[in-house]
Protein backbone atom coordinates (compact mmCIF):
# COMPACT_ATOMS: atom_id res chain seq x y z
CA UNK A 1 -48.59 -12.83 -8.09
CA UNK A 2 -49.66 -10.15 -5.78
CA UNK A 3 -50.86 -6.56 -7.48
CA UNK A 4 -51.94 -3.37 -6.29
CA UNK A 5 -53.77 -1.29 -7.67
CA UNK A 6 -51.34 1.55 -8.57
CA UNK A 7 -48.40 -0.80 -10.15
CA UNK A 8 -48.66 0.00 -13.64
CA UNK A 9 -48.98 3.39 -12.47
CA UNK A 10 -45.86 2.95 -10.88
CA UNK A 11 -44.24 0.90 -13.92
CA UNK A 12 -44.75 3.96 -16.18
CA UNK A 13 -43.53 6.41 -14.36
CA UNK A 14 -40.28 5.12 -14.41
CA UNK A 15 -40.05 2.94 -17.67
CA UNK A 16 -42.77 4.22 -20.66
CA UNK A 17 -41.32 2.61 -23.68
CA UNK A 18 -37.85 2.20 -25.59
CA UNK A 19 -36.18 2.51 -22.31
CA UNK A 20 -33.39 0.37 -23.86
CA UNK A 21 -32.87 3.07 -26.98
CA UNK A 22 -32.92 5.77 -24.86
CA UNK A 23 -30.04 5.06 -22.28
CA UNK A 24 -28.14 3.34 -25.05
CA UNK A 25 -28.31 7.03 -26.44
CA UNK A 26 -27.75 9.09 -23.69
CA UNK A 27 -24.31 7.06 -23.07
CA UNK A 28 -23.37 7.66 -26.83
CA UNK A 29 -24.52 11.62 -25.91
CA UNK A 30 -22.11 11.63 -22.86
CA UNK A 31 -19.39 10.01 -25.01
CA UNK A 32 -19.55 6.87 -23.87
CA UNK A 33 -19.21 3.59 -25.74
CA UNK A 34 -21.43 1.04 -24.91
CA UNK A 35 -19.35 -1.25 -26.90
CA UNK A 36 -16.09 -0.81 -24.61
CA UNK A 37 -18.18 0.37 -20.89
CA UNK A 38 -16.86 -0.37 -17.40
CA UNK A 39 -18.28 -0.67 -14.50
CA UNK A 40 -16.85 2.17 -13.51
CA UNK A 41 -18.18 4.21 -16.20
CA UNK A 42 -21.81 3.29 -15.90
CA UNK A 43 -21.84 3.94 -12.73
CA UNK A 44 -21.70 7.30 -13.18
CA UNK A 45 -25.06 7.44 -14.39
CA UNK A 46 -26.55 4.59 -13.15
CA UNK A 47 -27.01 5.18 -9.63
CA UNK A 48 -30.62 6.89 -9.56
CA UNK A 49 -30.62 7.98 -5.67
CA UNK A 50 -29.34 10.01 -3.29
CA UNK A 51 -25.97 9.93 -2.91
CA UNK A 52 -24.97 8.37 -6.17
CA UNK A 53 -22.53 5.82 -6.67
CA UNK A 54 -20.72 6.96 -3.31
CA UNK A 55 -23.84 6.31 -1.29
CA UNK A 56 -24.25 2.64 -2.53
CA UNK A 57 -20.85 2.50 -2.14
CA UNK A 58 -20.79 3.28 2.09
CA UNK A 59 -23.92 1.01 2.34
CA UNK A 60 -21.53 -2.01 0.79
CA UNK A 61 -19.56 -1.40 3.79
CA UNK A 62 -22.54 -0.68 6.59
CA UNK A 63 -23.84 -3.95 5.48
CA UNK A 64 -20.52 -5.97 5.27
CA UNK A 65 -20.76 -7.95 2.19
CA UNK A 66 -17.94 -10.09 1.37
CA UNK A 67 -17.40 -12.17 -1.85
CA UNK A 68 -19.44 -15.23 -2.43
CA UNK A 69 -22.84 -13.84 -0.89
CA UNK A 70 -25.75 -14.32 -2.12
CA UNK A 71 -27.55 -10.94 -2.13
CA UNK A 72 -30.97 -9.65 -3.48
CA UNK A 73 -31.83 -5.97 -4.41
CA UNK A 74 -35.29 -5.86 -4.28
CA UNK A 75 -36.68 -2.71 -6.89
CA UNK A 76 -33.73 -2.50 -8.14
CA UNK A 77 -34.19 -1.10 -11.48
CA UNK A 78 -31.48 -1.02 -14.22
CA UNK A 79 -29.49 -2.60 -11.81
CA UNK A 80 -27.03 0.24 -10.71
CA UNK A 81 -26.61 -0.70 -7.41
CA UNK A 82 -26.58 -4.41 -7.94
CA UNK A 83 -23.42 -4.10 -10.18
CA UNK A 84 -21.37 -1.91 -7.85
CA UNK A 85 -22.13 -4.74 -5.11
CA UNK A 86 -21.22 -7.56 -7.72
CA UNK A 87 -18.17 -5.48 -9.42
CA UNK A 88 -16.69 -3.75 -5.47
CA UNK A 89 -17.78 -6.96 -3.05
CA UNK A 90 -17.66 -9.84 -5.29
CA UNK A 91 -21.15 -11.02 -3.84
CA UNK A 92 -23.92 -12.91 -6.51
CA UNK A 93 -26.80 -10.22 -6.95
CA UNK A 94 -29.92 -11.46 -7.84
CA UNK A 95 -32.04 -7.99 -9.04
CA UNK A 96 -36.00 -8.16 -8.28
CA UNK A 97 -38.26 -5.54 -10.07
CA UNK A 98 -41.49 -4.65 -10.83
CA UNK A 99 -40.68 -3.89 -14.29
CA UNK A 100 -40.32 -6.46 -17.01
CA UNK A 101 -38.59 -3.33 -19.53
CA UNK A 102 -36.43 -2.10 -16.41
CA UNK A 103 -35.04 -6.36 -16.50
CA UNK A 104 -34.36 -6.18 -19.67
CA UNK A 105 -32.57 -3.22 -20.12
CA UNK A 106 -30.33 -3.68 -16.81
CA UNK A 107 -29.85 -7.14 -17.97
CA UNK A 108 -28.08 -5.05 -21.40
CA UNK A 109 -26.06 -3.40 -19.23
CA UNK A 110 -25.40 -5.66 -17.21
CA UNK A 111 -23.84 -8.31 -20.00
CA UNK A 112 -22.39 -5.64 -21.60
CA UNK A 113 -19.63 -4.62 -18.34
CA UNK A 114 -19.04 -8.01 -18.34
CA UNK A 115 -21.26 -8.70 -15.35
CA UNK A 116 -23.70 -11.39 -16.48
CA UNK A 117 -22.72 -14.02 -14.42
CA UNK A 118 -22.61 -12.36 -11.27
CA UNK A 119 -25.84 -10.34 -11.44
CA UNK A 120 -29.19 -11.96 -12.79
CA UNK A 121 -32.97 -9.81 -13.30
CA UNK A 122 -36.11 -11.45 -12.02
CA UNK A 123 -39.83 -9.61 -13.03
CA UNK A 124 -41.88 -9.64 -10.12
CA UNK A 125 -43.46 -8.31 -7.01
CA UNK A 126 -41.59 -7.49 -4.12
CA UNK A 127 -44.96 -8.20 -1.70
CA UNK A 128 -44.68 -11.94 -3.33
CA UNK A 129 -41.27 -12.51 -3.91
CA UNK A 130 -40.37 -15.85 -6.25
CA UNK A 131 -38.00 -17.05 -4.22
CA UNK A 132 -37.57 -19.86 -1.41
CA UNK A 133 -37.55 -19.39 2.37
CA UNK A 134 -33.51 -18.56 2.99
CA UNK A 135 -32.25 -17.85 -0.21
CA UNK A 136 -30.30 -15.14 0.32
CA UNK A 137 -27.63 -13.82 3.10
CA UNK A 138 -28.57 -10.02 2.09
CA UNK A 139 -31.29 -7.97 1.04
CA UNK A 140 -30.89 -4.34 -0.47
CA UNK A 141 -33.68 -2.00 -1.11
CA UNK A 142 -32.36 1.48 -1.59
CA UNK A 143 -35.20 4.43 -2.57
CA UNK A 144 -37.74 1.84 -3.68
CA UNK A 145 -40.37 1.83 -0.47
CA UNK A 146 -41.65 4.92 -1.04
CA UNK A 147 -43.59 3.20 -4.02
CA UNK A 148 -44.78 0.57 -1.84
CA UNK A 149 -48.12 0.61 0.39
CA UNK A 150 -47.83 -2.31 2.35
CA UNK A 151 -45.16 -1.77 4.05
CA UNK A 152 -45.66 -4.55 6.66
CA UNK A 153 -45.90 -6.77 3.80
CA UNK A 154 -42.81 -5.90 2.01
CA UNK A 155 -40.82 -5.94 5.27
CA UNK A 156 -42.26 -9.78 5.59
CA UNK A 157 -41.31 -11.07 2.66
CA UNK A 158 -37.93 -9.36 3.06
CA UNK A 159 -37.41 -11.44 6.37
CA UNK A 160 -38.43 -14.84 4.75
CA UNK A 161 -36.11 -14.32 1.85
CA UNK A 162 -33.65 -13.52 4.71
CA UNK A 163 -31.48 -16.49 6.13
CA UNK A 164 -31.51 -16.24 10.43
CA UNK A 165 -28.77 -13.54 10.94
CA UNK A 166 -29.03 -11.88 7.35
CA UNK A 167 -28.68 -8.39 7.37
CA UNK A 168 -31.39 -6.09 5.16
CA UNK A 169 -29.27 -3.12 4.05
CA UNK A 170 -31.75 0.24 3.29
CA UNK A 171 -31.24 3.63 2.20
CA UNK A 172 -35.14 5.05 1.86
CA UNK A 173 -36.59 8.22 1.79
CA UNK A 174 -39.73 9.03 4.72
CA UNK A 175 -41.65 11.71 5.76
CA UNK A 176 -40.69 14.36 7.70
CA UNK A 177 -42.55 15.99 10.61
CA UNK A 178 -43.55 18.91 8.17
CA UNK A 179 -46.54 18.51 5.57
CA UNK A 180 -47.50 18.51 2.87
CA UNK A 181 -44.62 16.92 0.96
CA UNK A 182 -44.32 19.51 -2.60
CA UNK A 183 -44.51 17.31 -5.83
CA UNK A 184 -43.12 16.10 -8.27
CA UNK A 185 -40.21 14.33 -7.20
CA UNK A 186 -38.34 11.77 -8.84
CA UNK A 187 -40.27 8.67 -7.76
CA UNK A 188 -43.68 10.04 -7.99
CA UNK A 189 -45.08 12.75 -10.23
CA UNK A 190 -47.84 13.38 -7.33
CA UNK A 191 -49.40 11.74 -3.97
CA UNK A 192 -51.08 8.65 -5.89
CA UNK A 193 -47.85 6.62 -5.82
CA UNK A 194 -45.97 7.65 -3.24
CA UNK A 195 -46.85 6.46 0.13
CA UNK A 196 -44.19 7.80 2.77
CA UNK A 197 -44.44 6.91 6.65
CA UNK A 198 -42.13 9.16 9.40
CA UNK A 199 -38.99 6.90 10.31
CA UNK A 200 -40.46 5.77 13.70
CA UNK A 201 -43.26 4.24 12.11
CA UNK A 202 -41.25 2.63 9.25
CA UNK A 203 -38.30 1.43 12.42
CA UNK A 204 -41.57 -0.14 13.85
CA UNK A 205 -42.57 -1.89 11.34
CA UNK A 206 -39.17 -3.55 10.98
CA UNK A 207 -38.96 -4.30 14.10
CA UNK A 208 -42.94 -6.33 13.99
CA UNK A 209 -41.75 -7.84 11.35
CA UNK A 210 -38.14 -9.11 13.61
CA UNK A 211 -35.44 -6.90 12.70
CA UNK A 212 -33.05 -5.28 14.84
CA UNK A 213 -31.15 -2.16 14.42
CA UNK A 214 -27.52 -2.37 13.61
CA UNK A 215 -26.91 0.40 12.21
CA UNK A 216 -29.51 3.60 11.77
CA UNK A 217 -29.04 6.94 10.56
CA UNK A 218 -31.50 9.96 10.13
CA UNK A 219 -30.59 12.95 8.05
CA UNK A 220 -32.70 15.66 7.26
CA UNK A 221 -30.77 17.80 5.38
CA UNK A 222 -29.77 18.03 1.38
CA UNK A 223 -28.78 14.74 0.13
CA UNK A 224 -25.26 14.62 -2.04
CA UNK A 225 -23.73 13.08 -4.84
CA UNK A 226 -25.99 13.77 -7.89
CA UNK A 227 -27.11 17.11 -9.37
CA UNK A 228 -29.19 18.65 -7.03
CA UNK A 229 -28.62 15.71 -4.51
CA UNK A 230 -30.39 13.48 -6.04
CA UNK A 231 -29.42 11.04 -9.27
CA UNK A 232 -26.30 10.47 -11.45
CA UNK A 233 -23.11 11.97 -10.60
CA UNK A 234 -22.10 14.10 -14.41
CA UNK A 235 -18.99 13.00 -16.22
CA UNK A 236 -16.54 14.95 -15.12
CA UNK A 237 -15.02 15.55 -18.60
CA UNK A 238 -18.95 15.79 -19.76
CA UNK A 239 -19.94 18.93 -18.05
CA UNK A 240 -22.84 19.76 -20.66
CA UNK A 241 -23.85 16.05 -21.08
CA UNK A 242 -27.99 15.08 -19.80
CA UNK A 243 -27.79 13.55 -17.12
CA UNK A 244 -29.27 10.02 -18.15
CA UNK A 245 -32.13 10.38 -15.15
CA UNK A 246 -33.10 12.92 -17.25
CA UNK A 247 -33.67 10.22 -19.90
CA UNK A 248 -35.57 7.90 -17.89
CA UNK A 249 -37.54 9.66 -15.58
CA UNK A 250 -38.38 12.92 -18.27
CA UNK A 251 -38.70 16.40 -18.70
CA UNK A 252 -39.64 17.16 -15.09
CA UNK A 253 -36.39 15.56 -13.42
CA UNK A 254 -34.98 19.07 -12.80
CA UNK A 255 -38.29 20.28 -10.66
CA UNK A 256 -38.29 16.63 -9.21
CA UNK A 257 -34.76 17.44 -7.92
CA UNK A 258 -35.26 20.93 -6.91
CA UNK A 259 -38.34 19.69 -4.38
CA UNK A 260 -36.48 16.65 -3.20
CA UNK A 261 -33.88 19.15 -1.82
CA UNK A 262 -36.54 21.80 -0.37
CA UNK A 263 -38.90 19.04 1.17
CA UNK A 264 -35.46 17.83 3.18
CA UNK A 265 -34.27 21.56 3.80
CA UNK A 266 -37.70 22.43 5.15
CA UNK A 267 -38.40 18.53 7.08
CA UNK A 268 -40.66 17.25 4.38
CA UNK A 269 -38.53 14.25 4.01
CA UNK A 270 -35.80 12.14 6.08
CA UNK A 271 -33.39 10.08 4.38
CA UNK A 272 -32.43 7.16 5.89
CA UNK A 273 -30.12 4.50 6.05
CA UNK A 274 -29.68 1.47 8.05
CA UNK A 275 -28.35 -1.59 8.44
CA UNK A 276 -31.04 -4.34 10.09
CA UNK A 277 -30.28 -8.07 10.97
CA UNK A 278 -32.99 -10.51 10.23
CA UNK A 279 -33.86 -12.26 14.07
């Protein structure tokens, strides 16, 4: 399997041990039953992005999923996003991640909404993907290339994983036109593992490795739908409830949040999304 040198780097700063125990308790701490969760529920918490829930949500539509696809979310964690496209679109998600702990602990969650069949975990490296040539009808990679060097790479394997026509469905964060980008933020506690390109670069790149545009947006101004515009939406009942980013990612979350919102007010940073069919 392919490695880089900063992957465990990477793997800690997002998993670090009893991963499991911890979200298990930050549900119970937001008064949540993990015996009796929903979807619906989780997905409060689960979406660890910009935009929440409600962004994954308008990129299920941009990339027009319908029920029966076969779809693969490549870095996709604990699985948030893959069970809103499973649960809202009816599509087959097959989740590929980096982490073995973040597999097992989305694969938890995922059983326990009832979602087991639908959405599966694979360990493994998104610039060597285990799967065949064609496997999949859609490919989702929302706020995970920013962790990723090899860019060219990853946008390679994405296309032979693609079936002709596919569409590759992306919500990523790049770098703006002002530097230097302020750390921490929530997918990188400083420079060493986070490896941003501006969004001409990264639309070239897609476009050498044949993509074309459908659909792209640019925005470089706050992101919404988690505190600070970035993470879980709170429970609205819960007001005073962590949220359970706070649990995974650590102490610094609320800094990481805070710089995330002043690197896009100030051009640091472009979010964007897009919508890209595999030629």
């Amino acid at each position: 399997m392919t490695t880089t040198h900063y992957a465990d780097a990477v793997r800690a700063h997002y998993t670090g041990g009893d991963l499991s125990a911890r979200f298990f308790a930050g549900l119970r701490a937001a008064g949540i039953d993990p015996e009796t969760l929903q979807v619906n529920d989780l997905a409060q918490y689960d979406q660890f992005h910009a935009g929440g829930a409600d962004a994954t949500r308008a990129l299920i539509q941009q990339a027009r999923l319908a029920p029966g696809m076969q779809v693969l979310d490549v870095g996709g964690g604990l699985g948030g996003a893959a069970r809103l496209i499973a649960h809202d679109a009816g599509c087959t998600v097959t989740v590929l991640d980096l982490s073995a702990e973040s597999c097992q602990v989305g694969a938890l969650l995922t059983a326990q909404v009832g979602l087991a069949g639908q959405v599966t975990f694979r360990q493994g490296s998104a610039l060597e993907m285990p799967f065949p040539d064609g496997a999949f009808e859609r490919v989702w990679l929302q706020h995970v290339s920013m962790n990723i060097a090899e860019k060219a790479l990853l946008f390679s394997e994405i296309r032979r994983v693609l079936r002709p026509g596919g569409l590759l469905a992306l919500q990523e964060i790049v770098g703006g036109a002002v530097e230097p980008v302020l750390y921490p933020v929530p997918w990188a506690a400083d420079a060493s593992i986070s490896f941003l390109l501006p969004p001409a670069e990264m639309r070239a790149l897609l476009a050498g490795a044949g993509f074309r545009d459908v659909e792209w947006h640019e925005s470089a101004g706050p992101a919404g739908g988690g505190p600070q515009g970035h993470g879980p939406v709170a429970a609205p009942n819960q007001p005073s409830a962590p949220p359970l980013a706070l649990l995974v990612i650590g102490p610094q979350l609320p800094q990481m949040q805070a710089n995330v919102q002043r690197n896009l007010r100030e051009g640091r940073l472009v979010l964007v999304q897009a919508v890209l069919e595999r030629l």
